[in-house]
C-alpha atoms as a PDB file:
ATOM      1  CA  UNK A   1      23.893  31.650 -16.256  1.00  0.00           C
ATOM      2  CA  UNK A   2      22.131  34.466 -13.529  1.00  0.00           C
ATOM      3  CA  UNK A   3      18.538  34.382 -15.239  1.00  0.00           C
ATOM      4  CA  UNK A   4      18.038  30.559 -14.590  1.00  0.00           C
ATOM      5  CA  UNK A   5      18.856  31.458 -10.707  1.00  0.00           C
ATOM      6  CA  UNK A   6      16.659  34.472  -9.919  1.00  0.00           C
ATOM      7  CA  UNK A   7      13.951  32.686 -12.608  1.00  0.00           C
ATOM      8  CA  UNK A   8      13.692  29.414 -10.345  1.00  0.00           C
ATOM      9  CA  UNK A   9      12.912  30.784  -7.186  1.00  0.00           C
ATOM     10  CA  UNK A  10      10.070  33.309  -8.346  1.00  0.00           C
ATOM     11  CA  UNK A  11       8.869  30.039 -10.715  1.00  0.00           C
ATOM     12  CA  UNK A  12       8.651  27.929  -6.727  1.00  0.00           C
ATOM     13  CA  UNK A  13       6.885  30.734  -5.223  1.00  0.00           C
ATOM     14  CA  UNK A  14       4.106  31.406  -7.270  1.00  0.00           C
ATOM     15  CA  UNK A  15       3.582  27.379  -7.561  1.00  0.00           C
ATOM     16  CA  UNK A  16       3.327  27.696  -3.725  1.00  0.00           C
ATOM     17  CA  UNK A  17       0.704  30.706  -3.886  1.00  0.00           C
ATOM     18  CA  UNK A  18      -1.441  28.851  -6.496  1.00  0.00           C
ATOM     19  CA  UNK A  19      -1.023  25.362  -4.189  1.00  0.00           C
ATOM     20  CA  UNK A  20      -2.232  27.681  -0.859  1.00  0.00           C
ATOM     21  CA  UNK A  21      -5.986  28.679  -1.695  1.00  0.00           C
ATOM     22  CA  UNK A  22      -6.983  25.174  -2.553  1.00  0.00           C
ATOM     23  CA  UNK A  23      -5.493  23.720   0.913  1.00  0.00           C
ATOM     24  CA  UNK A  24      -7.864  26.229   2.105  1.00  0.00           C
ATOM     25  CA  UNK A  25     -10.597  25.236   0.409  1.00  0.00           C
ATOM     26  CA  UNK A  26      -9.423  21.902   1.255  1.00  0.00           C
ATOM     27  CA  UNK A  27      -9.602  22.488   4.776  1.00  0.00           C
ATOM     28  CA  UNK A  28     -12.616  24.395   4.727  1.00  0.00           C
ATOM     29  CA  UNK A  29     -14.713  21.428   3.247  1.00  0.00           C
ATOM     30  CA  UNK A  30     -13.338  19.243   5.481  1.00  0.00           C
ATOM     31  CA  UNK A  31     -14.225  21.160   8.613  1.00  0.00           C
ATOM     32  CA  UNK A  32     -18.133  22.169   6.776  1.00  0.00           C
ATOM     33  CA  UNK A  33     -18.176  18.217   6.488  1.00  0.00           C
ATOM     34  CA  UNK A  34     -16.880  17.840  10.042  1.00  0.00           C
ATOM     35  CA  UNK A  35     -19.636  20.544  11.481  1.00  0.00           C
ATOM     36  CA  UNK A  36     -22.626  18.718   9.246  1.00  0.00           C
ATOM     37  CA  UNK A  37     -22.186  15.204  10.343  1.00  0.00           C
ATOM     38  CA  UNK A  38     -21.582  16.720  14.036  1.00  0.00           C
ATOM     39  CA  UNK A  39     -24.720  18.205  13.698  1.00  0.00           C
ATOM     40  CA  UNK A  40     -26.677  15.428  12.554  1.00  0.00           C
ATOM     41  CA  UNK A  41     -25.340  12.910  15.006  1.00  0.00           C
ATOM     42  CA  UNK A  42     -25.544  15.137  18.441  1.00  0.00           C
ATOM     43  CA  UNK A  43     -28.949  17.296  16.842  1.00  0.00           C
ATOM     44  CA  UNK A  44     -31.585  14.140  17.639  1.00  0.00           C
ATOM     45  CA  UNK A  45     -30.221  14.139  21.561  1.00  0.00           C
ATOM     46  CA  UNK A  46     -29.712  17.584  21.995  1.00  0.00           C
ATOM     47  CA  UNK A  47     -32.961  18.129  21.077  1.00  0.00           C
ATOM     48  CA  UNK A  48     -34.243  14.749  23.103  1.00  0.00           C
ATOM     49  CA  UNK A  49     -32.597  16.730  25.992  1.00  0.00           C
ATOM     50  CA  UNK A  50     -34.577  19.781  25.474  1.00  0.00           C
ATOM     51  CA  UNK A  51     -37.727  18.005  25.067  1.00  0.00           C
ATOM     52  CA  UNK A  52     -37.626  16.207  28.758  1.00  0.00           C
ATOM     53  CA  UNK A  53     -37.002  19.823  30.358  1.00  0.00           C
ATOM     54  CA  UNK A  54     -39.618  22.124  28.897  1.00  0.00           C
ATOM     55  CA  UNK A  55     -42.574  22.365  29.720  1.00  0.00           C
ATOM     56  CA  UNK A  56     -45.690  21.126  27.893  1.00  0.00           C
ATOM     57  CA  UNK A  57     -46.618  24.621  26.859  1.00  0.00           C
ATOM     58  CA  UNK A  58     -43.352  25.337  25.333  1.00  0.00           C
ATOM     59  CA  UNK A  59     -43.578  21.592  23.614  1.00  0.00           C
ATOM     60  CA  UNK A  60     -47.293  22.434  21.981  1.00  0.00           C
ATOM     61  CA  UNK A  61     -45.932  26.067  21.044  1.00  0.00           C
ATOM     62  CA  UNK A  62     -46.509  27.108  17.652  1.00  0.00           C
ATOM     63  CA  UNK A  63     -43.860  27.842  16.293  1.00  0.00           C
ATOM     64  CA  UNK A  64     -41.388  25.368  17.945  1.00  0.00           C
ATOM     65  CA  UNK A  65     -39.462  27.009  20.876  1.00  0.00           C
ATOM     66  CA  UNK A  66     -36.250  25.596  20.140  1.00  0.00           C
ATOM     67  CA  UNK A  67     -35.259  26.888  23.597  1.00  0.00           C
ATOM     68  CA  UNK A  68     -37.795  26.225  26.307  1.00  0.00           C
ATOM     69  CA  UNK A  69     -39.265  29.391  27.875  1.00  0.00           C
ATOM     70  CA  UNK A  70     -40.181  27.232  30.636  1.00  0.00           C
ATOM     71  CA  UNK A  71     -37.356  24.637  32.033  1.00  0.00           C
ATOM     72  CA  UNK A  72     -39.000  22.055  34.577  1.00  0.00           C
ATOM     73  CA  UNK A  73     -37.392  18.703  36.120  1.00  0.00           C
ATOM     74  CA  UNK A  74     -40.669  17.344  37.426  1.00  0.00           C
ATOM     75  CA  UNK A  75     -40.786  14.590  34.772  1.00  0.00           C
ATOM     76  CA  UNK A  76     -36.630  13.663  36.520  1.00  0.00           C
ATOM     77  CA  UNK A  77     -38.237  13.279  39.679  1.00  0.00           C
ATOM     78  CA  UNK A  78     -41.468  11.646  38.363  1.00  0.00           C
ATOM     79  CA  UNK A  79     -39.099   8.461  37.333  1.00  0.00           C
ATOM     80  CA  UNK A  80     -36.755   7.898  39.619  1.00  0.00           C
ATOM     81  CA  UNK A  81     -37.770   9.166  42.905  1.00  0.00           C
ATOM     82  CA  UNK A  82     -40.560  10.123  42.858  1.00  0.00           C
ATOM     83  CA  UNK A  83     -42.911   8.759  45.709  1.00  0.00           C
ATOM     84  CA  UNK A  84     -46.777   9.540  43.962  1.00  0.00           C
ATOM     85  CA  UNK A  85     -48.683   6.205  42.966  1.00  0.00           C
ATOM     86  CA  UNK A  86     -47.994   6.214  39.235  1.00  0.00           C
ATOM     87  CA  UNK A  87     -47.564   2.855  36.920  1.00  0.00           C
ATOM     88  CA  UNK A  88     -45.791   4.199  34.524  1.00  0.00           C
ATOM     89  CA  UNK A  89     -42.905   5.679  36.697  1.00  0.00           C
ATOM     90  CA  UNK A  90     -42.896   2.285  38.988  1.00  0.00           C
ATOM     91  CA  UNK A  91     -43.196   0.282  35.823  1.00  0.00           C
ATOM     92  CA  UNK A  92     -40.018   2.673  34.321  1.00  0.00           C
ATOM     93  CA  UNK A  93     -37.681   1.918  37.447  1.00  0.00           C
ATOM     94  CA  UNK A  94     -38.820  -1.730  37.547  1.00  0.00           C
ATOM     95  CA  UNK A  95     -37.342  -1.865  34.030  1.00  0.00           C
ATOM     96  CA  UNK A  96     -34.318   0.191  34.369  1.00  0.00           C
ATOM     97  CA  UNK A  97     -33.510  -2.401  36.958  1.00  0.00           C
ATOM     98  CA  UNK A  98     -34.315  -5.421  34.536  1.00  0.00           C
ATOM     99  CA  UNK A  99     -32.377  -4.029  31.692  1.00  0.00           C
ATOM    100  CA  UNK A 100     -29.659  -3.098  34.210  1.00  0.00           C
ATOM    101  CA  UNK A 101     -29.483  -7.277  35.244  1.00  0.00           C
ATOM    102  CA  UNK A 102     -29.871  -8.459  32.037  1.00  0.00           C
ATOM    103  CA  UNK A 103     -27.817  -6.255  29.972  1.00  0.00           C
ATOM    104  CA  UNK A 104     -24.845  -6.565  32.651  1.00  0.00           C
ATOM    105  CA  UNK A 105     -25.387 -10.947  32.726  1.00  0.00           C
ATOM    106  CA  UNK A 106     -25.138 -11.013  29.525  1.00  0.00           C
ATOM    107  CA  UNK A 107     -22.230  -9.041  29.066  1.00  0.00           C
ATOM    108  CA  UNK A 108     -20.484 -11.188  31.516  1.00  0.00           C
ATOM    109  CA  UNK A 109     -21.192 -14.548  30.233  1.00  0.00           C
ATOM    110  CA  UNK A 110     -20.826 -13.187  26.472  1.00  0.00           C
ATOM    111  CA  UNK A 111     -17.679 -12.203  27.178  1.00  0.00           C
ATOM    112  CA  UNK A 112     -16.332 -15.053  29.147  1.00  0.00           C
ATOM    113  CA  UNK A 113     -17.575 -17.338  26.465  1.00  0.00           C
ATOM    114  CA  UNK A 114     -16.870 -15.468  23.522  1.00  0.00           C
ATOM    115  CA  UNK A 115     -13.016 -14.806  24.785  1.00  0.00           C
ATOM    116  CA  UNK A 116     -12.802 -18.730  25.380  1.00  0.00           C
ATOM    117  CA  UNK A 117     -13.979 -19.496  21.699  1.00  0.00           C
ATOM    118  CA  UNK A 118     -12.138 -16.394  19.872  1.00  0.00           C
ATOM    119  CA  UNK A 119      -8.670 -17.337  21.559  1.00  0.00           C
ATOM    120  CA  UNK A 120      -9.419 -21.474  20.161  1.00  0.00           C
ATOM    121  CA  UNK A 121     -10.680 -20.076  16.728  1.00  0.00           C
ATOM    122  CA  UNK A 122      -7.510 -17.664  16.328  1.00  0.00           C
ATOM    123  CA  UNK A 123      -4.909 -19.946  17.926  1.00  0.00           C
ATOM    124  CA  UNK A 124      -6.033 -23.700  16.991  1.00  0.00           C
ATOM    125  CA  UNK A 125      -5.921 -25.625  13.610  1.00  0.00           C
ATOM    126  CA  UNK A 126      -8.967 -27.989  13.457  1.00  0.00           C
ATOM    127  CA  UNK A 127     -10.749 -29.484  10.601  1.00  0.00           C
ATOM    128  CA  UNK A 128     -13.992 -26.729   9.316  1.00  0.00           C
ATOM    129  CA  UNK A 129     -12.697 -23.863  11.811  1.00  0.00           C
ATOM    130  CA  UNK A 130     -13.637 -21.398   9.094  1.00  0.00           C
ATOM    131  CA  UNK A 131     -17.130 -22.830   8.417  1.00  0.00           C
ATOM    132  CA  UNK A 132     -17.523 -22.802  12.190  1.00  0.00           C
ATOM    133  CA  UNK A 133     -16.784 -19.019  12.386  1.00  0.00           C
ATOM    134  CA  UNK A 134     -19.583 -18.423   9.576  1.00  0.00           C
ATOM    135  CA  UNK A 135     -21.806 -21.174  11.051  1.00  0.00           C
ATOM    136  CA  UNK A 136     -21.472 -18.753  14.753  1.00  0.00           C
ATOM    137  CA  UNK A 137     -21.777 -15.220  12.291  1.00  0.00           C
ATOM    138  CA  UNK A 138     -25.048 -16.476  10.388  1.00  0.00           C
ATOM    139  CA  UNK A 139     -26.751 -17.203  13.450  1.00  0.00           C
ATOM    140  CA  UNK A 140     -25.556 -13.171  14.370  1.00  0.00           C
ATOM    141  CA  UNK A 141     -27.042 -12.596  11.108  1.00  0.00           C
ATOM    142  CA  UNK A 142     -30.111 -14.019  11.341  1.00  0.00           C
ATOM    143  CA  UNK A 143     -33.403 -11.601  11.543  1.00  0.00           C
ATOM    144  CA  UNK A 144     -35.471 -11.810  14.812  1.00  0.00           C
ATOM    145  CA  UNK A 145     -38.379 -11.850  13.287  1.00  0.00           C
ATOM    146  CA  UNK A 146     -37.567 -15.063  12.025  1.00  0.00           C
ATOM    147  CA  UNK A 147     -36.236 -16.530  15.194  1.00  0.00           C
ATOM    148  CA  UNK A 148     -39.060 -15.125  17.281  1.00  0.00           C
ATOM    149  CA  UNK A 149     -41.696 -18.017  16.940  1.00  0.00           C
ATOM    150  CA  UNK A 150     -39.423 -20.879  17.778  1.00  0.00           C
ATOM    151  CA  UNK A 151     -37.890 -19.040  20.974  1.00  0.00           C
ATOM    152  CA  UNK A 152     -41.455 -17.826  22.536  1.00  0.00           C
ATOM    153  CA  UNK A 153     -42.240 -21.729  21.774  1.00  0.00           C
ATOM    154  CA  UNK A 154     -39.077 -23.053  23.638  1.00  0.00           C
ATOM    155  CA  UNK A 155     -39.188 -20.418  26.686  1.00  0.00           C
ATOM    156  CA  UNK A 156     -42.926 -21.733  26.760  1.00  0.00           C
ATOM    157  CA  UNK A 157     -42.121 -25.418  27.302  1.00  0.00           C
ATOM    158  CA  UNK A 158     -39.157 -24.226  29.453  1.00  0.00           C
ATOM    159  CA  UNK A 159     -41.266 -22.311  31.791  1.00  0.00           C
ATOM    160  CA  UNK A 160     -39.158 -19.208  31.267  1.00  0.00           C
ATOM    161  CA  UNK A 161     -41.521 -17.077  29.482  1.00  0.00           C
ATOM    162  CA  UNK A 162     -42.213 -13.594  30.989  1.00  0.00           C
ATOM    163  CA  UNK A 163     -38.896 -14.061  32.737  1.00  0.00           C
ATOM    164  CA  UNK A 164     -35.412 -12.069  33.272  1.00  0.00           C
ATOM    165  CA  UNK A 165     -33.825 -15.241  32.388  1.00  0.00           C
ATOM    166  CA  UNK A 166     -35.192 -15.772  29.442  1.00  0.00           C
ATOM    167  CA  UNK A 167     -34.178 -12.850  27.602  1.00  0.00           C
ATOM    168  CA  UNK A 168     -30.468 -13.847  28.976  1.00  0.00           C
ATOM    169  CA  UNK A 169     -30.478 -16.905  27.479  1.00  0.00           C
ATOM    170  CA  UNK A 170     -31.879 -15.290  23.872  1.00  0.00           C
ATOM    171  CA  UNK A 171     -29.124 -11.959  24.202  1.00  0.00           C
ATOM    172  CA  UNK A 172     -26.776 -14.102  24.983  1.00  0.00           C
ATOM    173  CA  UNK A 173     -27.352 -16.174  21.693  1.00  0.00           C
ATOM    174  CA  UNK A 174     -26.697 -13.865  19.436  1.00  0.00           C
ATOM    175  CA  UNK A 175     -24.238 -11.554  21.332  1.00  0.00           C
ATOM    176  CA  UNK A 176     -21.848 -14.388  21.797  1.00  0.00           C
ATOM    177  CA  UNK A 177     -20.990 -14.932  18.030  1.00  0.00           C
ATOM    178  CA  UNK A 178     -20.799 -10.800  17.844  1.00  0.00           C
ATOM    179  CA  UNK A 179     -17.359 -11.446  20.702  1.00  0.00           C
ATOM    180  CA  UNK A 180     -16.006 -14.575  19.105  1.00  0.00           C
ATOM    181  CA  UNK A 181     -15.632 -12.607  15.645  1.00  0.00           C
ATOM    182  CA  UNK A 182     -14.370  -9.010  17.190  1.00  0.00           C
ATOM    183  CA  UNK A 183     -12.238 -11.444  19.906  1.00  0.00           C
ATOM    184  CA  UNK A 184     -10.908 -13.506  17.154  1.00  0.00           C
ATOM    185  CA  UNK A 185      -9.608 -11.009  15.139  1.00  0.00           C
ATOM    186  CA  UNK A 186      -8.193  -9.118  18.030  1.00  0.00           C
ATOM    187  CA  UNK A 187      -6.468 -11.485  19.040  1.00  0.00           C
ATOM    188  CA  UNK A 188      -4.995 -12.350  15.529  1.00  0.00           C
ATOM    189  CA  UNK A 189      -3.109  -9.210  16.444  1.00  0.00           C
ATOM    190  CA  UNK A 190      -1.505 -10.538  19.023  1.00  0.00           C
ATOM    191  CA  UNK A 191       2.026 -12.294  18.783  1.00  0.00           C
ATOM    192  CA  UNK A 192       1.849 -16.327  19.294  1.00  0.00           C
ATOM    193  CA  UNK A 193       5.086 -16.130  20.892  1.00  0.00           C
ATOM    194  CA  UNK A 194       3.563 -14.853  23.670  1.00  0.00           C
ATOM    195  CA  UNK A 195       1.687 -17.975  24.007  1.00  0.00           C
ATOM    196  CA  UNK A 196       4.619 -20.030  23.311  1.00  0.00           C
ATOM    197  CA  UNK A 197       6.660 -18.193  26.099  1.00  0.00           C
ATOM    198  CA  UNK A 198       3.655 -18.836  28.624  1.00  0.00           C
ATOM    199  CA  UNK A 199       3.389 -22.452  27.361  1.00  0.00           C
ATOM    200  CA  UNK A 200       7.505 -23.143  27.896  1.00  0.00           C
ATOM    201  CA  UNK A 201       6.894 -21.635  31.776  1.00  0.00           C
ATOM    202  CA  UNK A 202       4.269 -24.280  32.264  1.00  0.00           C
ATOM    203  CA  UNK A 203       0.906 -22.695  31.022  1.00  0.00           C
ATOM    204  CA  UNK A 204      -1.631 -24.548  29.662  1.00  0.00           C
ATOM    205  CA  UNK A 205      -3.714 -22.929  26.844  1.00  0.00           C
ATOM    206  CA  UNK A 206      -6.329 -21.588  29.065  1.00  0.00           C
ATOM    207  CA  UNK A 207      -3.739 -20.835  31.652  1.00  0.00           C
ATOM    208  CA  UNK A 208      -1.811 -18.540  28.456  1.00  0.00           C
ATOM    209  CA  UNK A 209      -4.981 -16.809  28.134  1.00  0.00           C
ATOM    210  CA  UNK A 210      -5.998 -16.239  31.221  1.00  0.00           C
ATOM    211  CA  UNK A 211      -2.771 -15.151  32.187  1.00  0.00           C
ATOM    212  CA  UNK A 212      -1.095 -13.449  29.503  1.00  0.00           C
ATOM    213  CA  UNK A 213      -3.782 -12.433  26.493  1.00  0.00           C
ATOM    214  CA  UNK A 214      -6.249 -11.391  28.584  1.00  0.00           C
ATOM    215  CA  UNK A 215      -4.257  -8.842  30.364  1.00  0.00           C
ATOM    216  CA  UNK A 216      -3.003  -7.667  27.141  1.00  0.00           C
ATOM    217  CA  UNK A 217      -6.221  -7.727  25.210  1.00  0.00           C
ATOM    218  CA  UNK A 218      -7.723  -5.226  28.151  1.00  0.00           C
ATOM    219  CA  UNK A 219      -8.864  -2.590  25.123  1.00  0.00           C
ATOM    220  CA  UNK A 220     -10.079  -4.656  23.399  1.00  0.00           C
ATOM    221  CA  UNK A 221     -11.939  -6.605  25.754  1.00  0.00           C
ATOM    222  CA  UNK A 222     -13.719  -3.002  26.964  1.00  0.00           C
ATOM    223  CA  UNK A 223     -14.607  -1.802  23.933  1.00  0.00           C
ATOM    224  CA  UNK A 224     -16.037  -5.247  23.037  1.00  0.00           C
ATOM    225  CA  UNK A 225     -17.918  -5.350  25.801  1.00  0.00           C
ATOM    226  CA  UNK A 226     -18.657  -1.966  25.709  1.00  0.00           C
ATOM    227  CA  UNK A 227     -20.841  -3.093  22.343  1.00  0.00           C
ATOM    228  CA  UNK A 228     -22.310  -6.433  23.701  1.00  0.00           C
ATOM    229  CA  UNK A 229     -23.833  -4.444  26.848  1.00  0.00           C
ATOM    230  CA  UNK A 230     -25.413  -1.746  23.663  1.00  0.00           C
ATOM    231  CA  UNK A 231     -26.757  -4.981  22.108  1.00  0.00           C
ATOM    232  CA  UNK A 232     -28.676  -6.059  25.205  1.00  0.00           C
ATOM    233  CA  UNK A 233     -29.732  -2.629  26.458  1.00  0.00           C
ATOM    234  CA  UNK A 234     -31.346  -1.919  23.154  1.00  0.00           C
ATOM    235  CA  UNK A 235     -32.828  -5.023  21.974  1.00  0.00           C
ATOM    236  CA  UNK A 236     -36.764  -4.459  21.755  1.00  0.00           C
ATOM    237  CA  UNK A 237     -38.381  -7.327  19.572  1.00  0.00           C
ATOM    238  CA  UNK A 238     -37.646 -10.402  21.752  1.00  0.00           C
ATOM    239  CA  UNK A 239     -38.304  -8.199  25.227  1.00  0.00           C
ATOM    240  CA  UNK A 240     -41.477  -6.939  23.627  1.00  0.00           C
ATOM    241  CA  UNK A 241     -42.679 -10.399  22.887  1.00  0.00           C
ATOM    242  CA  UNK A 242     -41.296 -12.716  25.929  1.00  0.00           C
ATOM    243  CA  UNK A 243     -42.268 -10.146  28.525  1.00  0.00           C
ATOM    244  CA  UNK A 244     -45.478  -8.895  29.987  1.00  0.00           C
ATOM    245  CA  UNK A 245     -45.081  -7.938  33.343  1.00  0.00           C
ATOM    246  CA  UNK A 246     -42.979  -4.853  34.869  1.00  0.00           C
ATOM    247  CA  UNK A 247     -41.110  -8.160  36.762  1.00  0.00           C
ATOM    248  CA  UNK A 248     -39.255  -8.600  33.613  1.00  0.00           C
ATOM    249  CA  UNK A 249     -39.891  -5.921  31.007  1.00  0.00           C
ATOM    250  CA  UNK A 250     -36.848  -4.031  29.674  1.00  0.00           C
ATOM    251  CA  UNK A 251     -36.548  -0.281  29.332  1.00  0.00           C
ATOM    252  CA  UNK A 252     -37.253  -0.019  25.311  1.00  0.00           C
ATOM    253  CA  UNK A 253     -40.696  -1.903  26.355  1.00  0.00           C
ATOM    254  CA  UNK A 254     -41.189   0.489  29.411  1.00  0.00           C
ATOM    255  CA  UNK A 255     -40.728   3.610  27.123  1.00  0.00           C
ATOM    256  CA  UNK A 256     -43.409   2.012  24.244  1.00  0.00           C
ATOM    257  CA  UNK A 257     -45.589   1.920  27.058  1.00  0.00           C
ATOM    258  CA  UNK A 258     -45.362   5.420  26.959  1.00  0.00           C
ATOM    259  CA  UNK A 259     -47.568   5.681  23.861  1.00  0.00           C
ATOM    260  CA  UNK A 260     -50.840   5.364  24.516  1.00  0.00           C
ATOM    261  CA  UNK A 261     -53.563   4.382  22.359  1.00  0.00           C
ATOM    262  CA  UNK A 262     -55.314   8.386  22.432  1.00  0.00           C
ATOM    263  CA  UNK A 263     -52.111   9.979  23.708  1.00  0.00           C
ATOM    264  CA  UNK A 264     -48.507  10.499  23.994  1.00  0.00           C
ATOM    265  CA  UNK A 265     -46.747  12.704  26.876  1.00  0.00           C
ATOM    266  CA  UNK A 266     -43.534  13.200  24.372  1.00  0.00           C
ATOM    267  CA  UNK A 267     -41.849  14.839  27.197  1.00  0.00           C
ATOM    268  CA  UNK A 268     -42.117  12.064  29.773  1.00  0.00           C
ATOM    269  CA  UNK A 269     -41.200   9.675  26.749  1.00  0.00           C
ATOM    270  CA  UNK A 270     -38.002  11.926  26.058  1.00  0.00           C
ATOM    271  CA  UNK A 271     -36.970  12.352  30.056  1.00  0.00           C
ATOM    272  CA  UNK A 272     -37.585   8.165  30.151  1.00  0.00           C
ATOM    273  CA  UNK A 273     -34.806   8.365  26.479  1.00  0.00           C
ATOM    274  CA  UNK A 274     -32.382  10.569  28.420  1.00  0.00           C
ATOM    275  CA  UNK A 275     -32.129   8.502  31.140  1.00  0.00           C
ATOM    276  CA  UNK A 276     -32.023   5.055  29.479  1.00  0.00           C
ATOM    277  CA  UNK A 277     -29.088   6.708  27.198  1.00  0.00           C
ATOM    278  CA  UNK A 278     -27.381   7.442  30.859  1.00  0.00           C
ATOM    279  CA  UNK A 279     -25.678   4.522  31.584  1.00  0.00           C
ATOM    280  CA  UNK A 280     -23.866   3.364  28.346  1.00  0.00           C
ATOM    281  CA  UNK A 281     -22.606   7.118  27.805  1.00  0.00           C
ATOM    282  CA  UNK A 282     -21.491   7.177  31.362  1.00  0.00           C
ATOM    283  CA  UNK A 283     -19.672   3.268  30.469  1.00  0.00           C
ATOM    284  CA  UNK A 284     -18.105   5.238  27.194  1.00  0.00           C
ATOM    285  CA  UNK A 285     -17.146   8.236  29.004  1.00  0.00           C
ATOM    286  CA  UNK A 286     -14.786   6.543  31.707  1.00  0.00           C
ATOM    287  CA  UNK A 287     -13.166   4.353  29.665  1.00  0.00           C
ATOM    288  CA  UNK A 288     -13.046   5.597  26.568  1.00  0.00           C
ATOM    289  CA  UNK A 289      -9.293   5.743  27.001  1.00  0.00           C
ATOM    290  CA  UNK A 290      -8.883   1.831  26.625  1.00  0.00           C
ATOM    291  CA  UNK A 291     -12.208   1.844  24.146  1.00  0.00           C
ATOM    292  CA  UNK A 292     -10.392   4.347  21.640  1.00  0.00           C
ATOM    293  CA  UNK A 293      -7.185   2.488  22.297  1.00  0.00           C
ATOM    294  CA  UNK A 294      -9.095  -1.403  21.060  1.00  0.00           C
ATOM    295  CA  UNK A 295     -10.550   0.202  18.439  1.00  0.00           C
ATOM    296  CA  UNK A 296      -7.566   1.646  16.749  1.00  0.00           C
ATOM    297  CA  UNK A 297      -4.220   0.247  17.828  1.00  0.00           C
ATOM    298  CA  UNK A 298      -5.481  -3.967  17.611  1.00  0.00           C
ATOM    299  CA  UNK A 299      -3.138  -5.287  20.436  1.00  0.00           C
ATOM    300  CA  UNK A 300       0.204  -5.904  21.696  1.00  0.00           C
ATOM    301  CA  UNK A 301       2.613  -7.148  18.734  1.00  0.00           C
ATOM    302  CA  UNK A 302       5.938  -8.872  19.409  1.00  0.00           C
END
């Protein structure tokens, strides 16, 4: 009856030594997989950010210096304060402010209008709500290139073409369907007996949202509009089409201006990338708290 005893234990801990060395391998792919796709995602800006400090001789070296020998911050002060006559850095700042406008109006009225429509598509029962949803998602889905005639046509009769409020009106478009489906389903998340407690106090249904999903939707309200304000700011084809004057040119059409027809100053097109990537890191970076939080947790449940 003693061999079984001693036998068992010796039998568990040699299943445990042949268990350890694949963890590790385990562990070890999963960190080389971790270190490759950090690489690849933070390798394109890190080396953007290089690119808008060295110098031009260090840019033309051959071979590449993947660390600049010379570090300037001329091209910095070239495009945001700097005071020489230049057209492309007045023409830069004239569209950092026009992307700043347009991104942030659209953001707003997305937002307001997308939360209005996502809380009536996830709360209300109406005849063809689902086809509705898809009806708002194909129009999302829909290339600009296919859209682009029609628009320049209607901004034309409108009188808005070459405007800031024209490329409002056409971000907005699409950007709105892009919150009523992340809204929707966000709010899915969120107990209807919250709105029935609101409604017994006296709410109406916009009062219920206004007054109790909204406050508890705050994640995922940031992080949505955290990605509508990315749609706007990037969006080239319909700027690059609708506008032609630094009054209402956006900064991907500022930065294409960059590239000449005999020419390209890659390091004054980088320093113009770094900053343009400024402002939606610096949105990311202060509240990525609530972002990460509306991205993973969904909402208040009850």
């Amino acid at each position: 009856m003693a061999a079984p005893s001693t036998l068992a234990p010796s039998a568990a801990s040699g299943s445990v030594k042949r268990r350890r060395p694949r963890r590790l391998a385990r562990s070890a792919l999963l960190y080389a997989g971790m270190v490759i796709a950090l690489v690849v995602v933070v390798a394109p800006f890190g080396w953007l950010l290089i690119s808008s400090v060295a110098a031009p001789v260090d840019l033309l070296a051959k071979p590449l210096h993947w660390i600049p020998e010379h570090v300037t911050f001329d091209r910095y002060v070239q495009l945001t304060i700097g005071s020489e006559p230049n057209d492309q850095a007045q023409g830069f700042r004239s569209a950092l402010f026009n992307s700043t406008i347009i991104a942030s109006s659209v953001t707003a009225l997305s937002m307001v209008v997308g939360t209005v429509a996502a809380y009536a598509f996830a709360r209300l029962h109406f005849p063809g709500r689902g086809w509705l949803i898809l009806a708002f998602m194909a129009t999302y889905m829909l290339p600009p290139i296919a859209l682009i005639l029609p628009l320049y046509q209607i901004m034309g009769a409108l009188g808005l073409r070459d405007t800031p409020l024209a490329l409002i009106l056409i971000y907005s478009s699409f950007v709105t369907p892009f919150v009523i489906w992340i809204m929707r389903g966000y709010i899915q998340t969120i107990s209807s007996d919250l709105d029935d407690a609101a409604r017994v106090d006296g709410c109406s249904r916009l009062g219920a949202l206004v007054r109790v999903i909204v406050p508890v939707s705050t994640p995922g309200l940031l992080s949505t509009a955290l990605l509508a304000f990315l749609l706007a700011w990037d969006e080239f084809l319909y700027a690059l089409i609708l506008t032609s004057t630094n009054a209402s040119k956006t900064l991907p059409v500022a930065l294409n201006d960059f590239i000449g027809r005999f020419g390209l100053d890659f390091g004054l097109l980088a320093t113009g990338g770094v900053i343009a990537a400024l402002p939606p890191l610096v949105i990311a970076l202060v509240f990525q708290r609530y972002i990460v939080a509306g991205l993973t947790t969904g909402g208040v449940k009850g």
